[in-house]
N, C-alpha and C. Protein backbone atom coordinates (compact mmCIF):
# COMPACT_ATOMS: atom_id res chain seq x y z
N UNK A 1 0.84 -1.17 0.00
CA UNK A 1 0.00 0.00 0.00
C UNK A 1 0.89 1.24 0.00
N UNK A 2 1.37 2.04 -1.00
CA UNK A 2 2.07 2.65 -0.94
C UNK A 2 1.66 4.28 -0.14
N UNK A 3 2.50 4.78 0.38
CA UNK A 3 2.27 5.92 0.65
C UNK A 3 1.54 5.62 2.38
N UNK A 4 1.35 4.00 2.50
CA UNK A 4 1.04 4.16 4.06
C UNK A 4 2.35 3.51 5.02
N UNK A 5 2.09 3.36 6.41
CA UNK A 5 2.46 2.97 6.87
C UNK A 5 2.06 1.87 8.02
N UNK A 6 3.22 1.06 7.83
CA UNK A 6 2.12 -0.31 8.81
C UNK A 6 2.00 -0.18 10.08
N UNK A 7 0.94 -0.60 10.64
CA UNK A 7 0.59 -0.53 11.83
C UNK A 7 0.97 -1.81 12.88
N UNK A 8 -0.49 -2.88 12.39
CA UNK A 8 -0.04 -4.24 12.50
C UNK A 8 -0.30 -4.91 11.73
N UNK A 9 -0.39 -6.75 11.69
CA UNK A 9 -0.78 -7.53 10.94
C UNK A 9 -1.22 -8.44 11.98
N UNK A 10 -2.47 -8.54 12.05
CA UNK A 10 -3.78 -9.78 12.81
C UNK A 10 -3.30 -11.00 12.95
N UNK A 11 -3.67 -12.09 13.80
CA UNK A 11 -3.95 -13.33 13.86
C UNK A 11 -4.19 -13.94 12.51
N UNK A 12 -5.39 -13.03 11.73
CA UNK A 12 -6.52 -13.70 10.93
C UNK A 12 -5.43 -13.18 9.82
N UNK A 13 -4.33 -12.90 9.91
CA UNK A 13 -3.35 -12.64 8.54
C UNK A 13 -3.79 -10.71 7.71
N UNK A 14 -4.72 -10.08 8.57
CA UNK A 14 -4.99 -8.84 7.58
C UNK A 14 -4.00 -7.61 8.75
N UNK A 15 -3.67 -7.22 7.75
CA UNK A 15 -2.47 -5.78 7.17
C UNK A 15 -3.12 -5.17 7.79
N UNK A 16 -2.77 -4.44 8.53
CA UNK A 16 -3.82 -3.02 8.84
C UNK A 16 -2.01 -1.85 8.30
N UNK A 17 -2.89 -0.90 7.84
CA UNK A 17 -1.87 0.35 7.65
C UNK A 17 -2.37 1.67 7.82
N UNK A 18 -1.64 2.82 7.93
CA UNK A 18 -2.38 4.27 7.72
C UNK A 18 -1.14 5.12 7.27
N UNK A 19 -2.13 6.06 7.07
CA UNK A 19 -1.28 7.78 6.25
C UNK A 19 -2.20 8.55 7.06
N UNK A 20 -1.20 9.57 6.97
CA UNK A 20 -1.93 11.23 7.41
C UNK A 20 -1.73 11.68 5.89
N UNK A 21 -2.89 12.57 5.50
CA UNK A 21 -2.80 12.91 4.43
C UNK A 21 -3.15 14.46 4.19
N UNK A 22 -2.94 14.80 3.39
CA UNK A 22 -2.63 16.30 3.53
C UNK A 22 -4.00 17.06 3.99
N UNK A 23 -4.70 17.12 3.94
CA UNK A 23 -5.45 17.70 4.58
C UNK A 23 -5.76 17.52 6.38
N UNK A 24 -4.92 16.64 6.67
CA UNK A 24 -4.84 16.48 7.88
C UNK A 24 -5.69 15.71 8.57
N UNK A 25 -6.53 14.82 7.71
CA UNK A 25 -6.89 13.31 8.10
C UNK A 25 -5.91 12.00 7.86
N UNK A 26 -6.57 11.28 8.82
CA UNK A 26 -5.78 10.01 8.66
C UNK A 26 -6.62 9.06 7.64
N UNK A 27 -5.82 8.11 6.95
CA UNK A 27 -6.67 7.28 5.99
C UNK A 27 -6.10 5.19 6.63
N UNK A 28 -6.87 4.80 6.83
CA UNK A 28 -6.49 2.99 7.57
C UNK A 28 -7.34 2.40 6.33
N UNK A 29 -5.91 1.29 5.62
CA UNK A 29 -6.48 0.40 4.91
C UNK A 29 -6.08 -0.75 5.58
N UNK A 30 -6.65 -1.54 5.21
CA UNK A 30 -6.82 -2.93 5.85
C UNK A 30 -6.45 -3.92 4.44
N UNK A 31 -5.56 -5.13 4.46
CA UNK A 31 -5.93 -5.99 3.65
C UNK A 31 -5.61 -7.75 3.49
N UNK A 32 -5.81 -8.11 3.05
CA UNK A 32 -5.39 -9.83 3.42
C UNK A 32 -5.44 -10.71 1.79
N UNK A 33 -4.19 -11.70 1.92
CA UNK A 33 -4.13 -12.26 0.86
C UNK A 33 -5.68 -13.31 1.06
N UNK A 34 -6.63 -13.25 0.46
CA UNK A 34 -7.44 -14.67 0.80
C UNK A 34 -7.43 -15.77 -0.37
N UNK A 35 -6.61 -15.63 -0.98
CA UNK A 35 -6.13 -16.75 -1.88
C UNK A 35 -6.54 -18.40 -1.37
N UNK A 36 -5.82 -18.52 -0.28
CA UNK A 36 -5.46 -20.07 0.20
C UNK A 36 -6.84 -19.60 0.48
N UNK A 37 -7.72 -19.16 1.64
CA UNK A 37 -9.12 -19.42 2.00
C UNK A 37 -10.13 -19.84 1.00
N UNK A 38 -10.00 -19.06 -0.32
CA UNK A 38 -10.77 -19.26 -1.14
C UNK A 38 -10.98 -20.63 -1.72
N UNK A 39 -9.63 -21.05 -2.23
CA UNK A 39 -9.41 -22.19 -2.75
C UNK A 39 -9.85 -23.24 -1.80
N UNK A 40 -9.78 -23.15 -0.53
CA UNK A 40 -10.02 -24.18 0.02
C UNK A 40 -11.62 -23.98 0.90
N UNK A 41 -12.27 -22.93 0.81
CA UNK A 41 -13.58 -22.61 0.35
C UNK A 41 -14.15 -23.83 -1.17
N UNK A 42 -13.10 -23.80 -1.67
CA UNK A 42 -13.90 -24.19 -3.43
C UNK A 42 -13.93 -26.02 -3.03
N UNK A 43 -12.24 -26.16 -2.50
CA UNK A 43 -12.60 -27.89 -2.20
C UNK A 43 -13.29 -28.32 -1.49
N UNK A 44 -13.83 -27.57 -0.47
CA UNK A 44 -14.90 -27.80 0.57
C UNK A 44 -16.23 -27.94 -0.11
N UNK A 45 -16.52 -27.13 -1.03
CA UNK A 45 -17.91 -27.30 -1.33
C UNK A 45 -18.02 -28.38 -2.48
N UNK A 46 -16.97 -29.35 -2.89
CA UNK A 46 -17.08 -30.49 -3.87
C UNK A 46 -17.01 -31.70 -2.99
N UNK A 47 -16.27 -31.36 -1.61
CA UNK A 47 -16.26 -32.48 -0.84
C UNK A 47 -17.42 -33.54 -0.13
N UNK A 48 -18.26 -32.72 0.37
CA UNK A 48 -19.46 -33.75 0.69
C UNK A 48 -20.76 -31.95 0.95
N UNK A 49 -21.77 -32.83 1.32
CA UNK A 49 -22.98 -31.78 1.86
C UNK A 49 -22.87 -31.14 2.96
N UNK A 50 -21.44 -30.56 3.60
CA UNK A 50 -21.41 -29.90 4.39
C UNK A 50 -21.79 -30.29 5.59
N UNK A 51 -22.98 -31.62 5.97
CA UNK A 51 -23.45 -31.96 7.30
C UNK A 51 -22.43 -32.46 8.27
N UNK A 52 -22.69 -32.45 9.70
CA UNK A 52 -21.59 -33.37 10.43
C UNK A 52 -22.52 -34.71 10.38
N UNK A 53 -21.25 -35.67 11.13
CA UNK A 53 -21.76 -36.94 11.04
C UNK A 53 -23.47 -37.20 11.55
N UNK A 54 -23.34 -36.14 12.80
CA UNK A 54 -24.69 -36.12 13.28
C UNK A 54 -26.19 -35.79 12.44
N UNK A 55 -25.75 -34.54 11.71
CA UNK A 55 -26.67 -34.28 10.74
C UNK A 55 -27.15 -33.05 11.98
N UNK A 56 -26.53 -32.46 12.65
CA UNK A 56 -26.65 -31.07 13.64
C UNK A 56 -26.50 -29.95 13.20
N UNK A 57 -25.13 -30.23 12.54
CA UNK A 57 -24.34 -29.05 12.25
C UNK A 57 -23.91 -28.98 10.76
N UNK A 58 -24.26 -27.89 10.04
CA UNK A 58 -23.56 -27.66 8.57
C UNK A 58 -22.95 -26.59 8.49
N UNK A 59 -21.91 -27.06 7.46
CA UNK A 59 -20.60 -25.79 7.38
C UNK A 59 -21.11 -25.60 6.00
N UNK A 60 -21.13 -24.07 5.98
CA UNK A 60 -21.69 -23.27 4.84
C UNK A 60 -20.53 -22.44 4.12
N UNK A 61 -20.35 -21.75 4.45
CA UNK A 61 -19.22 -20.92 3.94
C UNK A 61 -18.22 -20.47 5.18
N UNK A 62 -17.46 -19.68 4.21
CA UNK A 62 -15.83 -19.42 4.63
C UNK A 62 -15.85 -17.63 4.52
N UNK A 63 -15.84 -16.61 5.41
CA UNK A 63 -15.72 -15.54 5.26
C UNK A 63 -14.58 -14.65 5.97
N UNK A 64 -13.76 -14.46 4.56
CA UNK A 64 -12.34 -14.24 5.12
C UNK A 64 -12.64 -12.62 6.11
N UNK A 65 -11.34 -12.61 7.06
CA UNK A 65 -11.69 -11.38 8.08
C UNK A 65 -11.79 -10.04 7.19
N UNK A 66 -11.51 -9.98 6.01
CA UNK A 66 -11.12 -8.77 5.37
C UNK A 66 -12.47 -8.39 4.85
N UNK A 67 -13.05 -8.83 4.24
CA UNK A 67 -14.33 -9.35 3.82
C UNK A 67 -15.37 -8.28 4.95
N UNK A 68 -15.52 -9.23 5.77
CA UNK A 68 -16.09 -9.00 7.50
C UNK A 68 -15.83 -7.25 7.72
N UNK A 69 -14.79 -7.25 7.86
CA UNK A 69 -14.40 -5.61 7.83
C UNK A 69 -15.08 -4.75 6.48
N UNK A 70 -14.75 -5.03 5.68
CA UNK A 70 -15.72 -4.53 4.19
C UNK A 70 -16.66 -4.25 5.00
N UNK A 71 -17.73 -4.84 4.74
CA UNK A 71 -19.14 -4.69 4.94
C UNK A 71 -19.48 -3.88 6.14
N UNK A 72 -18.89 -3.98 7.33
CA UNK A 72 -18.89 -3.24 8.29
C UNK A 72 -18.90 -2.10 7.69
N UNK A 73 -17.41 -1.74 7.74
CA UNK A 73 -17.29 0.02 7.04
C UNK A 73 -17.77 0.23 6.28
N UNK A 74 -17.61 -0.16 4.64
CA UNK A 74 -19.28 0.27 3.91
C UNK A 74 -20.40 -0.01 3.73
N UNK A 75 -21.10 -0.97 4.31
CA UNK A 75 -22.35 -1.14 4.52
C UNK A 75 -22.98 -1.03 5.84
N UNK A 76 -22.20 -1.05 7.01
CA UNK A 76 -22.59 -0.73 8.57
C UNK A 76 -22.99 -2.04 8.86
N UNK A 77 -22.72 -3.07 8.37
CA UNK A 77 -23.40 -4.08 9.29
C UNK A 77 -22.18 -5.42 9.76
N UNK A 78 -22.61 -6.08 10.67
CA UNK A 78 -21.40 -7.15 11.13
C UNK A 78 -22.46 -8.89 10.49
N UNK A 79 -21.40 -9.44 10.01
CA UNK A 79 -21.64 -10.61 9.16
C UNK A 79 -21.91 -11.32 10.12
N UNK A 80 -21.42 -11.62 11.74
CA UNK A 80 -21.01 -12.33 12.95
C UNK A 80 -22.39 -11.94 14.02
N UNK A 81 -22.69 -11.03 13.63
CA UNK A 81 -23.88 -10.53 14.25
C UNK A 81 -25.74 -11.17 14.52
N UNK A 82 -25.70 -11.63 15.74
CA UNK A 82 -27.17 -12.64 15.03
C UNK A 82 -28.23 -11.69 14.42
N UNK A 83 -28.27 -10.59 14.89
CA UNK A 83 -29.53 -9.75 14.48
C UNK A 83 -29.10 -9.31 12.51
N UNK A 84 -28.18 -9.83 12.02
CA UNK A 84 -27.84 -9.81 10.79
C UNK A 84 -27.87 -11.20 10.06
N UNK A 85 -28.27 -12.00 10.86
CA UNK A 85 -28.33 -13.02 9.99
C UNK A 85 -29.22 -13.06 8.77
N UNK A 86 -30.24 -12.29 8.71
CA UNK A 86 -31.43 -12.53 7.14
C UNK A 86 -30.30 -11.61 6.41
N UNK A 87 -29.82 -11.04 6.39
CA UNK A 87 -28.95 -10.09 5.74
C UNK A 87 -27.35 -11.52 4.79
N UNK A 88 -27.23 -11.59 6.14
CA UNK A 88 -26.14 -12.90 5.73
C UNK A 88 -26.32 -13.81 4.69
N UNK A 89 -26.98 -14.61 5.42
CA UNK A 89 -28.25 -15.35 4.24
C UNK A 89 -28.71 -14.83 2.77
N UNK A 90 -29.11 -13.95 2.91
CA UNK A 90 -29.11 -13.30 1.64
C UNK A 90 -27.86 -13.11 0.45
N UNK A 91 -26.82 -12.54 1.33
CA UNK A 91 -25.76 -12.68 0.82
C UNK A 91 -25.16 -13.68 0.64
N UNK A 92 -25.19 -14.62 1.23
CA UNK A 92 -24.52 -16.34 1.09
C UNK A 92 -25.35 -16.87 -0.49
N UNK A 93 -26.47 -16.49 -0.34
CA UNK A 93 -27.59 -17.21 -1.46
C UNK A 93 -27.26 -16.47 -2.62
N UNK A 94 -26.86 -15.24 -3.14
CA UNK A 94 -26.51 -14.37 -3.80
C UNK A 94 -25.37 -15.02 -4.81
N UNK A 95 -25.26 -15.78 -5.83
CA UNK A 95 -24.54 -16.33 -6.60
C UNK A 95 -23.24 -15.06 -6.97
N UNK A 96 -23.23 -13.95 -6.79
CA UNK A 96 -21.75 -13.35 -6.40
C UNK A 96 -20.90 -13.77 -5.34
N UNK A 97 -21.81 -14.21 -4.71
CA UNK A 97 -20.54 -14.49 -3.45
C UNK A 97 -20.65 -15.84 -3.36
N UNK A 98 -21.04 -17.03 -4.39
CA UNK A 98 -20.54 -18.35 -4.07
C UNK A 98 -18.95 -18.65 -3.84
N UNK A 99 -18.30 -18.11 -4.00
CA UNK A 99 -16.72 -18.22 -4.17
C UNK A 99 -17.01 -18.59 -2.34
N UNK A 100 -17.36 -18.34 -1.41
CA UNK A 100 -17.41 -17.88 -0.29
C UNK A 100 -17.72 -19.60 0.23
N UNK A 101 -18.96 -20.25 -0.76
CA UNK A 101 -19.66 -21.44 -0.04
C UNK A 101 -18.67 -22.73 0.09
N UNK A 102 -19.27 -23.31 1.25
CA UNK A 102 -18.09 -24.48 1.19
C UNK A 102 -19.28 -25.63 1.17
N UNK A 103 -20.62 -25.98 1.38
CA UNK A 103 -21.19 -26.55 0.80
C UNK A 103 -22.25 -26.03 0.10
N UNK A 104 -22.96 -26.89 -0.95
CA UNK A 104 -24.03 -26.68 -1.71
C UNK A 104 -25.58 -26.49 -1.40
N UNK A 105 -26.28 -25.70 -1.79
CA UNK A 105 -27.74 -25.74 -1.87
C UNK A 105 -28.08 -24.34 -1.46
N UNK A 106 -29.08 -23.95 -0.93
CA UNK A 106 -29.24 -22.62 -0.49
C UNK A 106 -29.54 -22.38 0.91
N UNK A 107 -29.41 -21.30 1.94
CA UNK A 107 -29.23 -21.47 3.02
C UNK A 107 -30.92 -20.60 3.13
């Protein structure tokens, strides 16, 4: 990110950086390779139907932390949030963001 400077780098692997910029605000970008997540987002959802053995629990998708932050700052809302879940959902079902699903069907 040129022109910033680093701050830290997360657990979850995302960059945080900032600039002061001439007008005398500060500007924080955030960013993360999600390469490996994705890809292994993609083998997940060829692998089986997502259920556990029990048939309790299904793994749906993979939402990298950078992602999570997005939507926060420009859309105001948290992905992690229960009172956002019809929102989530929506977005999971949203064939733009299949890259995201790790199993099949619609949630």
């Amino acid at each position: 990110m040129p022109g910033f400077r680093h701050l830290f780098t997360s657990s979850a692997g995302v960059t945080h950086a900032m600039r002061r910029n001439d007008d005398g605000t500060i500007s924080i970008a955030s960013s993360q390779d999600t390469t490996a997540l994705i890809d292994r987002a993609k083998a997940m959802a060829t692998h089986n139907d997502g259920w556990s053995p029990s048939r309790e629990l299904r793994r749906v998708a993979t939402i990298p932390a950078v992602l999570r932050l997005k939507w926060l700052n420009e859309e105001g809302w948290d992905c992690f949030d229960p009172a956002c879940a019809e929102r989530l959902k929506a977005r999971l079902n949203d064939p733009d963001y299949l890259y995201l699903r790790t199993a099949p069907g619609r949630l």
